[in-house]
Protein backbone atom coordinates (compact mmCIF):
# COMPACT_ATOMS: atom_id res chain seq x y z
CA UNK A 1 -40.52 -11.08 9.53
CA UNK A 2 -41.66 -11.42 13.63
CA UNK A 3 -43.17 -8.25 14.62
CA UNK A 4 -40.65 -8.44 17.56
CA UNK A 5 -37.77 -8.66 15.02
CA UNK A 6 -34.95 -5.87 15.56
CA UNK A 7 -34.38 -4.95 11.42
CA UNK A 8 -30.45 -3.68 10.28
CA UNK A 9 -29.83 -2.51 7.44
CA UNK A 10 -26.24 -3.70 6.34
CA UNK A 11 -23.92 -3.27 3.25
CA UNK A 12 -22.71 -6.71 2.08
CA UNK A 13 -24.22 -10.35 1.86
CA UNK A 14 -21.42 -11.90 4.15
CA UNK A 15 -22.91 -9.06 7.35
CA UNK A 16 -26.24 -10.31 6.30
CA UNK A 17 -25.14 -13.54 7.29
CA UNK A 18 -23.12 -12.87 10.37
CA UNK A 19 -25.80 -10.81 11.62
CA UNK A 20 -28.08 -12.53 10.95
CA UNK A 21 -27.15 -15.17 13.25
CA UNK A 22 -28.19 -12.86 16.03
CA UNK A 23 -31.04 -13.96 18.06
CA UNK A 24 -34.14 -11.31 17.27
CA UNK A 25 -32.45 -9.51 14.11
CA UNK A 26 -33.54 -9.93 10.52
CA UNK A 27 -30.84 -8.20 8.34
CA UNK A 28 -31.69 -6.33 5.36
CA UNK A 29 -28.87 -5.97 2.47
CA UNK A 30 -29.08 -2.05 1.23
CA UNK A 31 -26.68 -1.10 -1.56
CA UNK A 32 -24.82 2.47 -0.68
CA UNK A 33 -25.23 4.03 -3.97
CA UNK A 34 -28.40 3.34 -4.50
CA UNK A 35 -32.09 4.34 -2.86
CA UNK A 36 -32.20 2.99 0.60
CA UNK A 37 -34.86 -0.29 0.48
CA UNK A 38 -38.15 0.06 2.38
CA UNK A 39 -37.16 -1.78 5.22
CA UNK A 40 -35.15 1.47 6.03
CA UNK A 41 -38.80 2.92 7.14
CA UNK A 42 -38.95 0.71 10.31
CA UNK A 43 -34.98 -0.12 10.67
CA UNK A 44 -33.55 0.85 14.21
CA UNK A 45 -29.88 0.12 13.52
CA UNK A 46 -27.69 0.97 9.93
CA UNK A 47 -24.34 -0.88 9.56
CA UNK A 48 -22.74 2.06 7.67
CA UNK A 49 -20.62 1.25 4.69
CA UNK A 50 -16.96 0.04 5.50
CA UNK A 51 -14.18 3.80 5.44
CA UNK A 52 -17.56 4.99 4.37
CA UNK A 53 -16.73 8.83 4.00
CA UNK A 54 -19.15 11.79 5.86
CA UNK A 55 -21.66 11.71 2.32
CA UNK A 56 -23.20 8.72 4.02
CA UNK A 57 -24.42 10.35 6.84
CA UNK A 58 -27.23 11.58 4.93
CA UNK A 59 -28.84 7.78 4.54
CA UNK A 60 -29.72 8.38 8.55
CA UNK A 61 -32.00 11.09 7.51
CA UNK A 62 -34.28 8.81 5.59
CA UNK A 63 -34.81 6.15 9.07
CA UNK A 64 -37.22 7.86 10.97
CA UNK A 65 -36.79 4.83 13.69
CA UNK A 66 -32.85 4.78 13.56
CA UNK A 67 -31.61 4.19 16.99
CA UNK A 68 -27.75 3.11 16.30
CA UNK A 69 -25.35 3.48 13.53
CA UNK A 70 -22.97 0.17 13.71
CA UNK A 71 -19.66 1.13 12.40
CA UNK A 72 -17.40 -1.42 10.90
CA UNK A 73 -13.91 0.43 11.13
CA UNK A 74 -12.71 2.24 14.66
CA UNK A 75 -12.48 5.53 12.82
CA UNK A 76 -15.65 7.12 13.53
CA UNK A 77 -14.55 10.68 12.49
CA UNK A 78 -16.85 11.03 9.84
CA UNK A 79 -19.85 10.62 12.30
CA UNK A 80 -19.19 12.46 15.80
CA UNK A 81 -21.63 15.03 16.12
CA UNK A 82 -23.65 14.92 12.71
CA UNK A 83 -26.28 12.00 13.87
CA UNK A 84 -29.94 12.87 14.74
CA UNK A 85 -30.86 13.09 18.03
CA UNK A 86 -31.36 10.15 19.96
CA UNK A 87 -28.85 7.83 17.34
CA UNK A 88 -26.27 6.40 19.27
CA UNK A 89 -22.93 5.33 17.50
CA UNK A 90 -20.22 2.45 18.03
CA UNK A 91 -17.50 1.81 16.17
CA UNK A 92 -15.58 -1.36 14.93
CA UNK A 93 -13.15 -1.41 17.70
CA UNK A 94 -11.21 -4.50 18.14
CA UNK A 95 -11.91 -5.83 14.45
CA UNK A 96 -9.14 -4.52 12.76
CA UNK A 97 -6.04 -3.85 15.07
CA UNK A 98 -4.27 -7.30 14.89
CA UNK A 99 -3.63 -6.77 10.92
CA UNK A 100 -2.74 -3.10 11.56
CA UNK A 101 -0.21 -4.08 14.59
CA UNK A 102 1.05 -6.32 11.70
CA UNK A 103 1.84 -3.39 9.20
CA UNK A 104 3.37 -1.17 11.87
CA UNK A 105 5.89 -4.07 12.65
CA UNK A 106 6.00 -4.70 8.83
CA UNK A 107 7.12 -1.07 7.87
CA UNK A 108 9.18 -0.47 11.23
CA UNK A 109 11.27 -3.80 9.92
CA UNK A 110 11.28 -2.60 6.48
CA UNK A 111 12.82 0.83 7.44
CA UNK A 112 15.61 -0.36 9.80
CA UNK A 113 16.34 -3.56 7.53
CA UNK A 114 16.57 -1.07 4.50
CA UNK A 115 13.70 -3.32 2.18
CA UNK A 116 12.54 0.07 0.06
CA UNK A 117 16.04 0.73 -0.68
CA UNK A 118 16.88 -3.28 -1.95
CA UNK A 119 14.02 -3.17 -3.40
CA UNK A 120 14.40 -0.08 -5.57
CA UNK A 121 18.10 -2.12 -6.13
CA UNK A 122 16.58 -4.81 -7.06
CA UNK A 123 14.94 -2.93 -10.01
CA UNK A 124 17.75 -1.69 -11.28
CA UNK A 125 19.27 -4.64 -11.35
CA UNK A 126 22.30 -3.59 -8.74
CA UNK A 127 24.13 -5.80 -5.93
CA UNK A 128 23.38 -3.08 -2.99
CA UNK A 129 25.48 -4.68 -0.63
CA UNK A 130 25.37 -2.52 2.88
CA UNK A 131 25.24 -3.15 6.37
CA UNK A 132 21.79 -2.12 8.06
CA UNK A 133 19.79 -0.90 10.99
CA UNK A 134 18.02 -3.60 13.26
CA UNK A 135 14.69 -3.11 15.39
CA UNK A 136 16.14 -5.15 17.94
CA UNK A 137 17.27 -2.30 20.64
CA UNK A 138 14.89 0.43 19.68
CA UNK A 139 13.04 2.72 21.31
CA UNK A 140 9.35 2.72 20.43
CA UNK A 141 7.23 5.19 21.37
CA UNK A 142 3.53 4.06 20.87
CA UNK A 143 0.81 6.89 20.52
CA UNK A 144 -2.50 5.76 21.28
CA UNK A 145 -2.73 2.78 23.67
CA UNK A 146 -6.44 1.35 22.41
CA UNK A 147 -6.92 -2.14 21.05
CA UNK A 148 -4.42 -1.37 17.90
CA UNK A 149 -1.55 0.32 20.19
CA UNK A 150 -2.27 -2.87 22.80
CA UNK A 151 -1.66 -5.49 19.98
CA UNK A 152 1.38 -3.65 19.04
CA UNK A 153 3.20 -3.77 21.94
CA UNK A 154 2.20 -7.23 21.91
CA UNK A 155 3.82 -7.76 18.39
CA UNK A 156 6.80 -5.27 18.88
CA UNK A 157 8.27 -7.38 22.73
CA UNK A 158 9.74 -10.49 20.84
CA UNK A 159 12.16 -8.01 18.94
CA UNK A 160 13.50 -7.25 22.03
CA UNK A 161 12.76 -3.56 21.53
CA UNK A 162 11.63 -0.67 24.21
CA UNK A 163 8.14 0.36 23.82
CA UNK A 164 6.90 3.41 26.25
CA UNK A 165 2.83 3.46 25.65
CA UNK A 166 1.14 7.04 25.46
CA UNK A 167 -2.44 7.39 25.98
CA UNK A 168 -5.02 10.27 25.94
CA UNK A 169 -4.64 10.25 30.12
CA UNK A 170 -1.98 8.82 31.93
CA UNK A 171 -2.72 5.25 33.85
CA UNK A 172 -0.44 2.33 35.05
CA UNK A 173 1.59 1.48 32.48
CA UNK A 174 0.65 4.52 29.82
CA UNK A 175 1.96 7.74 29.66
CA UNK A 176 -0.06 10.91 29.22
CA UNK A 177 -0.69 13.23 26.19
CA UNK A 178 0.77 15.89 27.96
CA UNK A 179 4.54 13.96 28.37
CA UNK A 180 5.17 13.95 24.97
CA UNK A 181 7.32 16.79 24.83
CA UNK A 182 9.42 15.01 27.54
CA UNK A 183 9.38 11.90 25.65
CA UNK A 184 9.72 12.28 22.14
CA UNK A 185 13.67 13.23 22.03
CA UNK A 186 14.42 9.29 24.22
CA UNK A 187 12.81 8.34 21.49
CA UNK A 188 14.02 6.38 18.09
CA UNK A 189 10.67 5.43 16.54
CA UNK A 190 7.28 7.02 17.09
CA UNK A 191 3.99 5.11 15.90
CA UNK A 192 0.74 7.14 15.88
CA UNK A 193 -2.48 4.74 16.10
CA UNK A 194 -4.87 7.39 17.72
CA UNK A 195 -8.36 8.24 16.31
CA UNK A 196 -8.66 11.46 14.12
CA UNK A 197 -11.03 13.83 16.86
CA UNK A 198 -10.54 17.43 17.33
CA UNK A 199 -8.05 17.36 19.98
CA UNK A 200 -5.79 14.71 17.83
CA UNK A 201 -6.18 16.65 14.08
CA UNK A 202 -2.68 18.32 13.59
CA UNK A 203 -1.11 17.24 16.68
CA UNK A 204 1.81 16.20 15.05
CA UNK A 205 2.95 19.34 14.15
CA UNK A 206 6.27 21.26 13.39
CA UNK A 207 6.84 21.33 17.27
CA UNK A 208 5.69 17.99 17.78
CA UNK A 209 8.46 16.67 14.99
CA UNK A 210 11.00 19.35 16.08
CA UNK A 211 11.01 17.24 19.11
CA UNK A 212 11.75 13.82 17.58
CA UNK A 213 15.79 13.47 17.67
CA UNK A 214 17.56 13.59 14.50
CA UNK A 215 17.33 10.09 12.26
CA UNK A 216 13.68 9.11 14.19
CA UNK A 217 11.39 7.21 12.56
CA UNK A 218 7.72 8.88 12.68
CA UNK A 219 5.71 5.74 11.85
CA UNK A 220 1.41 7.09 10.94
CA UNK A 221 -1.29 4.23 11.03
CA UNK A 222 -3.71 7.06 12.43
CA UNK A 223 -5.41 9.05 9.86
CA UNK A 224 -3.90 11.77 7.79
CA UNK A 225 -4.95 14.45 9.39
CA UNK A 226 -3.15 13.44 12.68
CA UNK A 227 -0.19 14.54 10.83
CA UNK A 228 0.54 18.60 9.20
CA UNK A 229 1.47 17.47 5.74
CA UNK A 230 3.88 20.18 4.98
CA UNK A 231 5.83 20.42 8.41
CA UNK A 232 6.72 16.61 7.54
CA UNK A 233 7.73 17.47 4.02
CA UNK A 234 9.77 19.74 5.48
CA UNK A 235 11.35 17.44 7.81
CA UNK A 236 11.62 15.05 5.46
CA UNK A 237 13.30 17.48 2.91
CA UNK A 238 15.85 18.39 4.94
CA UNK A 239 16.88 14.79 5.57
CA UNK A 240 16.81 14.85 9.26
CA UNK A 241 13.51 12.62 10.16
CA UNK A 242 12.12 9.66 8.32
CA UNK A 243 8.45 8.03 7.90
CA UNK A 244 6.63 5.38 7.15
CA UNK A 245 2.51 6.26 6.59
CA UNK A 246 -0.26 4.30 5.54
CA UNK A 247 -2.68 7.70 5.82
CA UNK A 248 -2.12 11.08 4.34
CA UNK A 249 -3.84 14.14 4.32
CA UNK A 250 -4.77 14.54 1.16
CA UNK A 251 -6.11 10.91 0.79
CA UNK A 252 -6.13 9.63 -1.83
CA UNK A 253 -2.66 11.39 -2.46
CA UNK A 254 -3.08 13.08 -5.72
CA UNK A 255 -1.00 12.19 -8.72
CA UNK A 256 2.09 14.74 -8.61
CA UNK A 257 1.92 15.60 -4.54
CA UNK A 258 5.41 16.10 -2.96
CA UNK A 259 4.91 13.34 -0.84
CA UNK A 260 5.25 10.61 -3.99
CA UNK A 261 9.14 11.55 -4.02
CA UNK A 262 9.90 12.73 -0.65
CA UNK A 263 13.33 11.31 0.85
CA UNK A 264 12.95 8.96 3.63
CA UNK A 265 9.34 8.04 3.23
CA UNK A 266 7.71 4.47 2.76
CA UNK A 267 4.38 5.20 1.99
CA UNK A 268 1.31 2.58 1.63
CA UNK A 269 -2.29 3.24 0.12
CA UNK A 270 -4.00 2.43 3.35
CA UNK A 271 -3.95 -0.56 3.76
CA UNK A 272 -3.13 -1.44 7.06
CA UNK A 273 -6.17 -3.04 7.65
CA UNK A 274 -7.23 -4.53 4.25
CA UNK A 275 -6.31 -8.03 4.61
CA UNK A 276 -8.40 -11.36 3.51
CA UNK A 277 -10.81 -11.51 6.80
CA UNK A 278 -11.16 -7.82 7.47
CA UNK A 279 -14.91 -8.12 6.74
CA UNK A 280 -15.51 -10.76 8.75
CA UNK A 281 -13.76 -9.65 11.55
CA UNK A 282 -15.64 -6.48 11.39
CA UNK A 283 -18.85 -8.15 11.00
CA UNK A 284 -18.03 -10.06 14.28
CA UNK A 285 -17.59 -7.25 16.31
CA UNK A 286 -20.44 -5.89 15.02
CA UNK A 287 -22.80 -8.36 15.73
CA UNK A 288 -21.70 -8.23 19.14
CA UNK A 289 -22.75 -4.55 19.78
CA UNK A 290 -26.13 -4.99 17.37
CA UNK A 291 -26.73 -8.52 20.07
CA UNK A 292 -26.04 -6.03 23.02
CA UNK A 293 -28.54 -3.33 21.59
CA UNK A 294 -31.65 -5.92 20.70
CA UNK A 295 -31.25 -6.95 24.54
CA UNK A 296 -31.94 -3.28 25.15
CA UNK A 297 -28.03 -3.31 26.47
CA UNK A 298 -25.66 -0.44 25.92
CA UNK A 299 -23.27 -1.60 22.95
CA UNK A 300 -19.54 -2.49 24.48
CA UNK A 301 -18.38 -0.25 21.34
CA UNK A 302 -20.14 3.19 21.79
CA UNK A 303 -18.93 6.24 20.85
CA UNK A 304 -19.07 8.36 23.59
CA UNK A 305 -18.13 12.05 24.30
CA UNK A 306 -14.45 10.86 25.37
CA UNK A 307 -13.65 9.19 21.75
């Protein structure tokens, strides 16, 4: 190993290798449930583990040189605010918002076509024969207008549909946080894509939903949190909203949870972004903010006070 060599410790063999490609970095493979290796001693950047929860943390306290924590999802929840001083953080922005465009136009398609409901026909063997919903037409209100609310718009214009962007401060061509009262009820479909932070846990609340016109569509590829579990239920219960999540708070969802048989729900085990080249994809854009750091660059990716 060159003396001059930035180390990174990483999680899997296939970041060793894209990584590795990275002029000045030798990559060292560390296994997440088991002791750190001792190239942790002179490491300055950790590739956390992939959804790794806020237990891994901890493995920054045993790097006394640790200068970044490379994340390989955009949800860096787990992390804000609990890194020594001095670690800098940037997340996998960018790696993983094509596949989860895809499921939002996957479930909002599956909703309006009526798929669940063919599908549970299917089963019991019965000729379901109804006239549906389309997409085409809609009204889409997109929460969060990052790299995943971006790509959906870019998915959602061939269906011909109207989609009004909302991020956390207005700019050309985005609404502001603080319309959303205004435009939730010219709404018929509202996706939520924005990171789980203080200011977005339990935004979507009884008032926010009370908002939504009757028959909307509250589409969740956030995180659970983003959402108040039971003032959906309730909404749900009483028939007059329907969803379609890939997050829930609790997550997992425990066996016997009202959610499992609530009316009007699609639910999905998270796995908007768990497709074949996830990993890879990650991996790339982490590469590019480990390659920005060993030339003693800020990383494009970091995780700054306005996340």
């Amino acid at each position: 190993m060159s003396e001059s060599s930035l180390t990174v410790l990483v999680p899997h063999d296939v970041g060793a290798e894209i990584v590795g490609e990275v002029e000045g970095v030798t990559p060292v493979v560390y296994d997440p449930d088991r002791p750190l290796p001792a190239e942790a001693a002179e490491a300055r950047a950790l590739v956390a583990p992939f959804l790794a929860s806020s237990d891994a943390v901890a493995m920054t306290e045993k790097m006394p040189h640790l200068e970044l924590v490379q994340l390989l999802t955009a949800g860096a929840e787990a992390w804000i605010g609990r890194l020594p001083e001095g670690v800098q953080l940037s997340d996998g922005r960018g790696a993983h918002g094509g596949a989860t465009a895809e499921w939002v136009v996957a479930v909002l398609l599956a909703v309006y076509r009526h798929l669940d409901r063919f599908v549970r026909a299917q089963d019991r063997g019965e000729w379901d024969y109804h006239q549906t919903e389309e997409l085409a037409g809609k009204k889409v209100l997109v929460v969060g207008a990052g790299d995943v609310g971006e790509k959906i718009r870019a998915r959602l214009a061939p269906f011909d549909v109207e989609i009004t962007m909302v991020g956390r401060t207005a700019r050309e061509g985005v609404h502001g946080w603080d319309e959303l009262p205004r435009l939730l009820p010219a709404h018929d479909a509202c996706v939520l894509v924005v990171p789980l932070t203080d200011e977005t846990r339990g935004m979507v609340d009884a008032a926010f939903l009370a908002a939504m016109p009757d028959g909307a569509l509250l589409v969740n590829g956030a995180r659970g949190p983003v959402v108040d579990t039971d003032a959906l239920l309730a909404e749900l219960t009483a028939g007059r909203l329907r969803a379609a999540v890939d997050v829930t708070d609790p997550e997992p969802l425990p066996e016997g949870h009202p959610l499992w048989s609530a009316p009007g729900l699609l639910l999905t085990p998270h796995v908007g972004g768990s497709v074949p080249l996830a990993m890879r994809r990650a991996y790339g854009v982490a590469a590019e903010q480990i390659a920005a750091f060993a030339r003693g660059e800020e990383p494009p990716n970091l995780v700054t006070g306005a996340y």
